[in-house]
C-alpha atoms as a PDB file:
ATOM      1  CA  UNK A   1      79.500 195.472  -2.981  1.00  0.00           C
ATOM      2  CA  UNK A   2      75.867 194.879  -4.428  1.00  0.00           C
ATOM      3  CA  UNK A   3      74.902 198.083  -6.632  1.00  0.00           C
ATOM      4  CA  UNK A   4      71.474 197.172  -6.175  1.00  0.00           C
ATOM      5  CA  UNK A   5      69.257 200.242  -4.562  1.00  0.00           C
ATOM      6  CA  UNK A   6      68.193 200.521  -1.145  1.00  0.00           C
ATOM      7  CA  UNK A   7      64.040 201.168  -0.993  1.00  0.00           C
ATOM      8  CA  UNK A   8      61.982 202.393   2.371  1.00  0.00           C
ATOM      9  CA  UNK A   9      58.193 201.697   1.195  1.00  0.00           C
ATOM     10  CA  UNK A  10      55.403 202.476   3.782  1.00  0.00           C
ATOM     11  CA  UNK A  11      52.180 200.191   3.400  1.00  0.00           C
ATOM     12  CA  UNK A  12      49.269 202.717   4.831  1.00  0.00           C
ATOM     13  CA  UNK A  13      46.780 199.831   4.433  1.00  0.00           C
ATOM     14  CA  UNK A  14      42.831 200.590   5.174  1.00  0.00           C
ATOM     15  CA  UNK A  15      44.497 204.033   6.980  1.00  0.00           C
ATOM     16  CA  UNK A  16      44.270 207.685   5.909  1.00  0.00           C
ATOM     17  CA  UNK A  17      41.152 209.886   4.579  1.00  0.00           C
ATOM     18  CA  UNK A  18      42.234 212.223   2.544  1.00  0.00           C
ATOM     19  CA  UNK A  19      42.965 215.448   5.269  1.00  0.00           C
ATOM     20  CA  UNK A  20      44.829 212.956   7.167  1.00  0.00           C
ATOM     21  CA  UNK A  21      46.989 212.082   3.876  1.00  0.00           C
ATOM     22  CA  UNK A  22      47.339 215.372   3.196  1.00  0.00           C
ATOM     23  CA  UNK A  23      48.651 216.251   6.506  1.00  0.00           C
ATOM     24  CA  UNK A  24      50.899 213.436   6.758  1.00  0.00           C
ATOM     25  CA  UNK A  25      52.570 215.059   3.674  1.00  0.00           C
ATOM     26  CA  UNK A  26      52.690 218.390   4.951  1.00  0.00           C
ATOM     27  CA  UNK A  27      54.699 217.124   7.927  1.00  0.00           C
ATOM     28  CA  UNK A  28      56.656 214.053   6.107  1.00  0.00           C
ATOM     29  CA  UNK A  29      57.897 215.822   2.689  1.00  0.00           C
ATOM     30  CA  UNK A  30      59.525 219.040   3.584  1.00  0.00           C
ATOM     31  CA  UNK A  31      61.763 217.282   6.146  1.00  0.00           C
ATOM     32  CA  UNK A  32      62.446 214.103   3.393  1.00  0.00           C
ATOM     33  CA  UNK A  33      63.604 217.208   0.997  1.00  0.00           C
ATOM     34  CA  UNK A  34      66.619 218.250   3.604  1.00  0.00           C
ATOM     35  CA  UNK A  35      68.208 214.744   3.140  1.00  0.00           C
ATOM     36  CA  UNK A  36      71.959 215.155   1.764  1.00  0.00           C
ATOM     37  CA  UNK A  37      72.551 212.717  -1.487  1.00  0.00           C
ATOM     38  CA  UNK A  38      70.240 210.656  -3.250  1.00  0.00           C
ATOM     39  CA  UNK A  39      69.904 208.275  -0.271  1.00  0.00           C
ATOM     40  CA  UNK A  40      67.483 205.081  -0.531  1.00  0.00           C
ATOM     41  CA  UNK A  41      64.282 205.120  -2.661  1.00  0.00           C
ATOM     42  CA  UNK A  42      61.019 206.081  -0.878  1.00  0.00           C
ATOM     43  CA  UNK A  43      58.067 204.536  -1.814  1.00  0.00           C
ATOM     44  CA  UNK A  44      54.587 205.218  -0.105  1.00  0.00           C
ATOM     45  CA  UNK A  45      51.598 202.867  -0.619  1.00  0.00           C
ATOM     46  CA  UNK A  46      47.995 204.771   0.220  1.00  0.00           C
ATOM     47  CA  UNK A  47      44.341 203.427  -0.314  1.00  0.00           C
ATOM     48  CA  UNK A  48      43.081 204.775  -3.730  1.00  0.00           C
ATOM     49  CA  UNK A  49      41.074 207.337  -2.320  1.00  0.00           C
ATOM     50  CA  UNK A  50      44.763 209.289  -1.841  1.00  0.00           C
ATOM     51  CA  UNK A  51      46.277 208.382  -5.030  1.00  0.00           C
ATOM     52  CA  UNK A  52      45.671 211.174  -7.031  1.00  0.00           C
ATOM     53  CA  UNK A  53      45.800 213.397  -4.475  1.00  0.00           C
ATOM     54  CA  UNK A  54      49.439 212.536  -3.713  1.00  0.00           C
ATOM     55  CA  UNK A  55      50.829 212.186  -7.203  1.00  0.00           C
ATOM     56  CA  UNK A  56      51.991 215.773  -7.629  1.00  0.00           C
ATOM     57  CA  UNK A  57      53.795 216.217  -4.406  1.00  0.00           C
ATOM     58  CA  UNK A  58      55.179 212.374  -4.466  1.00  0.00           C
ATOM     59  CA  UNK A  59      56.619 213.448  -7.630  1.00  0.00           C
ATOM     60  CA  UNK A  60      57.960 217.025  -6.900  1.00  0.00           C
ATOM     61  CA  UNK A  61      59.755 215.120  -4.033  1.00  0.00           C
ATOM     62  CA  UNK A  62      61.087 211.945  -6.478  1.00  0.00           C
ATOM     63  CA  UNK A  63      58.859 209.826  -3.523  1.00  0.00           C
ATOM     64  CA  UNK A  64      57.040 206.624  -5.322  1.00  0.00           C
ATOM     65  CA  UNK A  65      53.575 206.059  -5.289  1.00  0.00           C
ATOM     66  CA  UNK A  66      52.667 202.484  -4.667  1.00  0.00           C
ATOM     67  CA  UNK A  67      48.655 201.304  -5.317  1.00  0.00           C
ATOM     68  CA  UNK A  68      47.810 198.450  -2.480  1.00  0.00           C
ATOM     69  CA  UNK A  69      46.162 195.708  -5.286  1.00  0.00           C
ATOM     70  CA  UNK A  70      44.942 195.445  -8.862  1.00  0.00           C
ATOM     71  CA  UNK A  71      43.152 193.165 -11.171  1.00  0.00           C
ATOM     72  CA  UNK A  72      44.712 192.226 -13.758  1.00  0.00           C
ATOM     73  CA  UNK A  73      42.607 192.143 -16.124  1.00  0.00           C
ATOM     74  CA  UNK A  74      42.141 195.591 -18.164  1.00  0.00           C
ATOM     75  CA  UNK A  75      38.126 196.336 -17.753  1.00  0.00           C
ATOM     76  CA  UNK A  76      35.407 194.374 -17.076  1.00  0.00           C
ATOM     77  CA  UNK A  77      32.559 193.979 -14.903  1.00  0.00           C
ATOM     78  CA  UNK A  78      34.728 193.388 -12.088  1.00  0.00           C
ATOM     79  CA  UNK A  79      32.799 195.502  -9.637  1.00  0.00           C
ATOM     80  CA  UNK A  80      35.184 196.957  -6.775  1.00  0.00           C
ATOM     81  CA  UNK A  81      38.306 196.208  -8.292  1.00  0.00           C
ATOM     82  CA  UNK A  82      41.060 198.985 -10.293  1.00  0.00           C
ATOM     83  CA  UNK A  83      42.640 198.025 -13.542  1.00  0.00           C
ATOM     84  CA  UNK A  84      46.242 198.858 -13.820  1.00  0.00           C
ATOM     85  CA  UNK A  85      46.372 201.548 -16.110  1.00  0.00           C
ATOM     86  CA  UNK A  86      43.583 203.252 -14.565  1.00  0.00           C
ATOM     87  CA  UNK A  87      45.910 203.315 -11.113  1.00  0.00           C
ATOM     88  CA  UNK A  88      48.760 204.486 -13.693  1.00  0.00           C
ATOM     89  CA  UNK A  89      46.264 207.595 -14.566  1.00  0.00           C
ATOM     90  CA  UNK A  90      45.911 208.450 -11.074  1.00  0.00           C
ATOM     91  CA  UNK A  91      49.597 208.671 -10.094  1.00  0.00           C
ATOM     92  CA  UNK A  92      50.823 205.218  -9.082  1.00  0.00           C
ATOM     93  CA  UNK A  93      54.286 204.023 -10.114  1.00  0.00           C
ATOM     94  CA  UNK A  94      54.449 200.711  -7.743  1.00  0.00           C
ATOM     95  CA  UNK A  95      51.668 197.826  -7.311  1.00  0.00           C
ATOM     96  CA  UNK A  96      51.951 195.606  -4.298  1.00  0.00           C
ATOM     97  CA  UNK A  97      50.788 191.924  -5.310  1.00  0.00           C
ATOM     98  CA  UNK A  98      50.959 189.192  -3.076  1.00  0.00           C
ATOM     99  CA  UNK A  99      51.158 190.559   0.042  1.00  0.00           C
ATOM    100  CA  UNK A 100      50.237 187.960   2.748  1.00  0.00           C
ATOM    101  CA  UNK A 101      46.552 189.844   3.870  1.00  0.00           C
ATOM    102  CA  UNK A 102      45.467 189.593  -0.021  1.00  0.00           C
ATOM    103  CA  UNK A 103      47.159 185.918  -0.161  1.00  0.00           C
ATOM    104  CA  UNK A 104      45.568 184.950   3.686  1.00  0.00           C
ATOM    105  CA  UNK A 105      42.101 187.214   3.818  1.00  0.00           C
ATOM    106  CA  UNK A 106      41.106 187.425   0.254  1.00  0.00           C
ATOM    107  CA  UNK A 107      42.265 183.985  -1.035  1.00  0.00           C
ATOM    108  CA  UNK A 108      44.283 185.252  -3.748  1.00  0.00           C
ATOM    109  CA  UNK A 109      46.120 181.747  -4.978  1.00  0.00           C
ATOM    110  CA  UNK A 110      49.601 182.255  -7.057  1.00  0.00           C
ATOM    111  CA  UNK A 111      48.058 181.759 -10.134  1.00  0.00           C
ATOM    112  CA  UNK A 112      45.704 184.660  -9.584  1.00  0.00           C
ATOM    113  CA  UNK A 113      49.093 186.626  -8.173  1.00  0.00           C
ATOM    114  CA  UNK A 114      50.943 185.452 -11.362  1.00  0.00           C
ATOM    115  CA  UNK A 115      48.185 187.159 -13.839  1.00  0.00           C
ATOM    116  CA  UNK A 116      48.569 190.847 -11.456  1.00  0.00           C
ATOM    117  CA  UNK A 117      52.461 190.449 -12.125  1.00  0.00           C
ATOM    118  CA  UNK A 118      52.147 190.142 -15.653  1.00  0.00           C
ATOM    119  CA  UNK A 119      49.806 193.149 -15.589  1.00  0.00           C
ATOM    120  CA  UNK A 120      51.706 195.284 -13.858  1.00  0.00           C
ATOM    121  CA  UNK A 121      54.821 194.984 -15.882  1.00  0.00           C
ATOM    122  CA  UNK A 122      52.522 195.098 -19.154  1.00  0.00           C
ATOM    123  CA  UNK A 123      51.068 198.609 -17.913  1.00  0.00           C
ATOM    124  CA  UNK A 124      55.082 199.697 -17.315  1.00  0.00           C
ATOM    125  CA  UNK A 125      54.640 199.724 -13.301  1.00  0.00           C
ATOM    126  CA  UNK A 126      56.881 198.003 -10.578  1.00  0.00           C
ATOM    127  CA  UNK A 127      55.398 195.600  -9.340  1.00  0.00           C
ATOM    128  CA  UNK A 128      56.431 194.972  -5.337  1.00  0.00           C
ATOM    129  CA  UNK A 129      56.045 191.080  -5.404  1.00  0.00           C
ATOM    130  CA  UNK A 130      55.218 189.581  -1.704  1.00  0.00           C
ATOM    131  CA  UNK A 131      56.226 186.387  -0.326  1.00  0.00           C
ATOM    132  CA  UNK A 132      56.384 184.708   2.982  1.00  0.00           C
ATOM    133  CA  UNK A 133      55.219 182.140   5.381  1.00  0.00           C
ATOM    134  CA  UNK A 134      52.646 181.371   8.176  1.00  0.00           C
ATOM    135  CA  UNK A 135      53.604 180.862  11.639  1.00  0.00           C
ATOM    136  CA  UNK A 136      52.134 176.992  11.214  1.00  0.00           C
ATOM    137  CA  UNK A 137      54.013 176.527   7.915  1.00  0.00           C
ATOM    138  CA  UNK A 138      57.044 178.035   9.686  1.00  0.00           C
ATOM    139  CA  UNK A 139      57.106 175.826  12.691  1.00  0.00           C
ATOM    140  CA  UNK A 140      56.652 172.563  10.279  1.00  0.00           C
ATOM    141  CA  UNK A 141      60.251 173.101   8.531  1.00  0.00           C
ATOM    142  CA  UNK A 142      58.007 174.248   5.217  1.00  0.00           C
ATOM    143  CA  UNK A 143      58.697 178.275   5.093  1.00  0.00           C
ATOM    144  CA  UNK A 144      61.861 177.837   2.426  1.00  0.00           C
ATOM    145  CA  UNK A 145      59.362 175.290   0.644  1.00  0.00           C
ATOM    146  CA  UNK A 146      56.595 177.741   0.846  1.00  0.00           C
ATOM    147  CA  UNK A 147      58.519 181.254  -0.295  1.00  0.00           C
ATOM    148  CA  UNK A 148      60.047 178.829  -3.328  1.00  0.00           C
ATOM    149  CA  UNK A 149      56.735 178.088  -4.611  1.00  0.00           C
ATOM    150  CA  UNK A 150      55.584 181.725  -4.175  1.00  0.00           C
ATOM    151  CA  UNK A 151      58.267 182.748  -6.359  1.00  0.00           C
ATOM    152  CA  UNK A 152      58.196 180.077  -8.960  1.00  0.00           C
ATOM    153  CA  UNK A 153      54.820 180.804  -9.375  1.00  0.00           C
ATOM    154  CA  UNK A 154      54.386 184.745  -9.167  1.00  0.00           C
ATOM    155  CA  UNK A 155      57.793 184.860 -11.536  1.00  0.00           C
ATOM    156  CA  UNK A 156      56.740 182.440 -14.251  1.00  0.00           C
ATOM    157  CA  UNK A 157      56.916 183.665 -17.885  1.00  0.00           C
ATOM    158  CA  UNK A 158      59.008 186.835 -16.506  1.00  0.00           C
ATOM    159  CA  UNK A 159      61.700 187.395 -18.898  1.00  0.00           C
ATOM    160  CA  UNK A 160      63.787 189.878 -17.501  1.00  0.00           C
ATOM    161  CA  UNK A 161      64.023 190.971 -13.226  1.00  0.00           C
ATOM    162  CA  UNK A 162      64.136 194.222 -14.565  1.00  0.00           C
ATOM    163  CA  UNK A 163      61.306 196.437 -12.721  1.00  0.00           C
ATOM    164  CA  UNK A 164      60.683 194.117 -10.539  1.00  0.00           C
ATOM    165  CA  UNK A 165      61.154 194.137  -6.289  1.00  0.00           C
ATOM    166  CA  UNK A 166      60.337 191.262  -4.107  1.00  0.00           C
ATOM    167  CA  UNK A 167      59.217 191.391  -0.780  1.00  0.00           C
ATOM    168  CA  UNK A 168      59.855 189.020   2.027  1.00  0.00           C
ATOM    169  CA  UNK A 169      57.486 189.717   4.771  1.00  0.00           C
ATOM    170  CA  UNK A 170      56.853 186.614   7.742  1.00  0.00           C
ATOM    171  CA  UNK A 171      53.196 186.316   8.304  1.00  0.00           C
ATOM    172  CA  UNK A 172      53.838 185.410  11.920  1.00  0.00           C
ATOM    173  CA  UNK A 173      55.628 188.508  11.750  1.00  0.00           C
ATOM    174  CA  UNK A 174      53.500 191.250  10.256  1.00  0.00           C
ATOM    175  CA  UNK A 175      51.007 193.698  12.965  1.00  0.00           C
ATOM    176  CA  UNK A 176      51.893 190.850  16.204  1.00  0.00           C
ATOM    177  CA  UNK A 177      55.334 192.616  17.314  1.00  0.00           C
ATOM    178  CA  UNK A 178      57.083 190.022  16.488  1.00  0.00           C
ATOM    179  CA  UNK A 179      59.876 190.304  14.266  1.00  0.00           C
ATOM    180  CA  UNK A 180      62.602 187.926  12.532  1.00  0.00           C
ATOM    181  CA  UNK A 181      65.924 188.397  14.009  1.00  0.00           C
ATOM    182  CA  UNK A 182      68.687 189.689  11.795  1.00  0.00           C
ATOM    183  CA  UNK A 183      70.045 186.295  11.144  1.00  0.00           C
ATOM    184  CA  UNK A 184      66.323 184.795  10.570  1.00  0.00           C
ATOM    185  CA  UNK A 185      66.337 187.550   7.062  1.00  0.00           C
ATOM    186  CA  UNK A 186      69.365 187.197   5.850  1.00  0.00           C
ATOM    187  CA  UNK A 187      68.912 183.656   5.510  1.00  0.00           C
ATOM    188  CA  UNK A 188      65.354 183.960   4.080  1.00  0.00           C
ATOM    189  CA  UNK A 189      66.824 186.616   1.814  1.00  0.00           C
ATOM    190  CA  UNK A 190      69.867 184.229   0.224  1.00  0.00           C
ATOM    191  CA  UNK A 191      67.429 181.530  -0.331  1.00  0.00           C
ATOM    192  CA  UNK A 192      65.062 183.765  -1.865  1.00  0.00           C
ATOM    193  CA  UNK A 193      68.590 184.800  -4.079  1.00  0.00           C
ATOM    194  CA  UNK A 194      69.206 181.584  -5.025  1.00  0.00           C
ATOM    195  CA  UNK A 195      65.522 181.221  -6.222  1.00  0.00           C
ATOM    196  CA  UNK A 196      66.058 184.495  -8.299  1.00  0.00           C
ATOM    197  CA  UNK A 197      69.374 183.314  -9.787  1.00  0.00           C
ATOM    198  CA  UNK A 198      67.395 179.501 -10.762  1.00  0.00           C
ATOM    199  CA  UNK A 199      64.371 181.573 -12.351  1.00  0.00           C
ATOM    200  CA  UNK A 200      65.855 184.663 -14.084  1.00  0.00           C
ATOM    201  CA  UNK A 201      68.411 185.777 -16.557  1.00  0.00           C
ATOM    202  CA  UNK A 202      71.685 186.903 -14.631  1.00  0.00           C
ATOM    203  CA  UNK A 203      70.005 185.466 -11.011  1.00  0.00           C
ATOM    204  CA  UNK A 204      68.150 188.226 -10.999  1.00  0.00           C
ATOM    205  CA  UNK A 205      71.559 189.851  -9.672  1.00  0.00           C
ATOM    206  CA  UNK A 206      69.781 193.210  -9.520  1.00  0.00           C
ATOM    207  CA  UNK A 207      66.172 192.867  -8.041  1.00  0.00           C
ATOM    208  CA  UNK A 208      66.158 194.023  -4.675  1.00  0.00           C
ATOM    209  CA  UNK A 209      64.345 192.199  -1.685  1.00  0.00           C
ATOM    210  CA  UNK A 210      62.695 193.896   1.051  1.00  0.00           C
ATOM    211  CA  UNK A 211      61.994 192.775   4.177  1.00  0.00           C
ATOM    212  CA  UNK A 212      58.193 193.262   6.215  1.00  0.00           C
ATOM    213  CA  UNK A 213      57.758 192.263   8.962  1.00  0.00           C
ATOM    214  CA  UNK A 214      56.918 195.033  12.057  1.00  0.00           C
ATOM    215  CA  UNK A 215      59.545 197.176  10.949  1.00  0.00           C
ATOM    216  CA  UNK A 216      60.223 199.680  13.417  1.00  0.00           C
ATOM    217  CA  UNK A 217      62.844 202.620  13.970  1.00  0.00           C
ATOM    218  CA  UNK A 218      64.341 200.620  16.602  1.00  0.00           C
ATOM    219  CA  UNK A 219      65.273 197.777  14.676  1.00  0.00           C
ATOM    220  CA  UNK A 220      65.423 199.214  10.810  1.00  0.00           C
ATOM    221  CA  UNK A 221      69.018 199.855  11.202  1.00  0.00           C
ATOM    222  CA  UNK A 222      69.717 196.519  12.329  1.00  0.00           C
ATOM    223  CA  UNK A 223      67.690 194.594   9.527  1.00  0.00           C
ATOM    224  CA  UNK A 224      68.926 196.890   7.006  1.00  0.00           C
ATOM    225  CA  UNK A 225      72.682 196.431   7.635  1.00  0.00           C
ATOM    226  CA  UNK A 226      72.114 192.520   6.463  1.00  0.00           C
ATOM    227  CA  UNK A 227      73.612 191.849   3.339  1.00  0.00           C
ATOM    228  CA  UNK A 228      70.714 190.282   1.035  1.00  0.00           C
ATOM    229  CA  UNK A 229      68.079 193.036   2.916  1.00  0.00           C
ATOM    230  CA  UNK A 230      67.868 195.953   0.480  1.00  0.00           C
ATOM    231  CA  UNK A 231      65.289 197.704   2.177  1.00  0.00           C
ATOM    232  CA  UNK A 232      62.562 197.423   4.285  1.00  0.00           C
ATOM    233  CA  UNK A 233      58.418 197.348   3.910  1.00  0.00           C
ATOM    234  CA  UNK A 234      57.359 199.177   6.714  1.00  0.00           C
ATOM    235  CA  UNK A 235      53.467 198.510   7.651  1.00  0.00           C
ATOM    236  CA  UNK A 236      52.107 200.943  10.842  1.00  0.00           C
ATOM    237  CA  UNK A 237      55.587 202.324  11.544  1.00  0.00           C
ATOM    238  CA  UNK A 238      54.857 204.142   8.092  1.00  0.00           C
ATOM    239  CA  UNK A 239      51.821 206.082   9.575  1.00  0.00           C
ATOM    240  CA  UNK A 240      53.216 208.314  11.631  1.00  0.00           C
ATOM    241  CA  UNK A 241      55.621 210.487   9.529  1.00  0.00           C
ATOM    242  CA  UNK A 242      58.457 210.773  12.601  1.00  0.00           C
ATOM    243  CA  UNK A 243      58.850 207.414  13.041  1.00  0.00           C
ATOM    244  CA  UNK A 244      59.096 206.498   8.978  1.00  0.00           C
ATOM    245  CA  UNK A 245      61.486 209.357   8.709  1.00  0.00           C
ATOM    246  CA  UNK A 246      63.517 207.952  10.612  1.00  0.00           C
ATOM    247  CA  UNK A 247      63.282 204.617   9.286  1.00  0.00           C
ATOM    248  CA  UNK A 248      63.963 206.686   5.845  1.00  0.00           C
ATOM    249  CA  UNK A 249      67.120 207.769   7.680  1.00  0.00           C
ATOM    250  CA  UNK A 250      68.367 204.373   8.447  1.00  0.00           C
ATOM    251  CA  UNK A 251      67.725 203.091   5.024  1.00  0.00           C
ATOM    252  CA  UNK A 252      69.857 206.304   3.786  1.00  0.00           C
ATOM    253  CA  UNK A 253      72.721 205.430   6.129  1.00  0.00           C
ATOM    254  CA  UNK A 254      72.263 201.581   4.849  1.00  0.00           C
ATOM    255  CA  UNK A 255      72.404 203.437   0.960  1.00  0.00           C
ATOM    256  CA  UNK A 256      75.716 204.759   1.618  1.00  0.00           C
ATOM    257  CA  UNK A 257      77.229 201.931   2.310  1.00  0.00           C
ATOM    258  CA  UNK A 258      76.517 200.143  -1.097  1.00  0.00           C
END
């Protein structure tokens, strides 16, 4: 059986002030701390405004703290943007890069996405590592060509997986209800294997890969139990903290299978 860990990460995007992160916490950790075992790994991603805020109970409760983007350069007169090691200041332990809304709305290309990989490892955070496909590119036959150059190009010049998680989340799939059946991510999820296994030392044997993709607690279970899915990226279902706990819950039940 793989040894690799299960993760539950909730992507708040442009969500939250900080009361309403503060409340979510109140209600979320104190139930997360009644779990039995060491379960999957929870991971939550907040705006910046709630980083620091949240580092001290994230930590008390072994949750991760995952900043939504970077630059990757170290300073600069990069107005707007957050250097790595100033999110590592504030709390974070994670970095999403890639994910499809920077990729799609802000025009981030792969070598840009390459250059916040290599900064993320260099500041000694995980980076989470999005990939996946338009609905257009999808229906053409092109989503295994399009994930393959995501990853050859984000994972360039990475020597080891180590610290590193990817994340396959379906554009056509991501805020529209629509989600890829069981079958439709466990194939995505051994090509995106056999990638790994081309590009790194070992295949990359123990990266995990996520799935994202509207997540939900109805079908978490379901996409969890496939056997190249180890874990889940859970966009609004992570808002509300009854519906992630129990999307926590699944991924536990999924972690004691391994």
């Amino acid at each position: 059986m793989s040894r690799r860990p299960t993760i539950v990460a909730g992507n708040w995007k442009m969500h939250k002030t900080l009361p309403e992160g503060e409340a979510f916490l109140q209600a979320f950790l104190p139930r997360l701390a009644s779990r039995k075992g060491t379960g999957c790994q929870v991971v939550l991603a907040p705006n910046f405004t709630l980083l620091a805020a949240m580092r001290d109970p994230c930590r008390a409760a072994g949750v991760g703290l995952a900043a939504q983007n970077c630059h990757p350069e170290a300073r600069g007169a990069f107005t707007g943007e957050v250097a790595v090691g100033m999110l590592a200041a504030a709390g974070a332990t994670h970095v999403l890069v890639g994910h499809s809304e920077r990729r799609h709305l802000f025009h981030e290309d792969d070598d840009f996405l390459r250059r916040k990989v290599q900064a993320v490892l260099a500041g000694g955070l995980t980076p989470i590592f999005c990939v996946g496909e338009t609905l257009e590119e999808r229906t053409a036959g092109q989503a295994t060509a399009v994930v393959g150059r995501q990853l050859r190009a984000g994972l360039r010049d990475v020597a080891s997986p180590a610290g590193i998680i990817i994340a396959y989340e379906p554009v056509w799939a991501i805020g529209t209800g629509k989600t890829a059946t069981t079958a439709d991510a466990q194939q995505m999820h051994a090509f995106i294997r056999q990638i790994l296994g081309e590009l790194l030392p070992a295949g990359g044997a123990g990266m995990p890969v996520l799935y994202g993709g509207s997540v939900k607690p109805g079908n978490a279970a379901e996409l969890l139990a496939a056997p190249e899915v180890d874990g889940v990226l859970v966009g609004g279902a992570s808002l509300e903290p009854e519906d992630f706990l129990q999307i926590v819950a699944a991924g536990d039940r999924a972690a004691a299978q391994v």
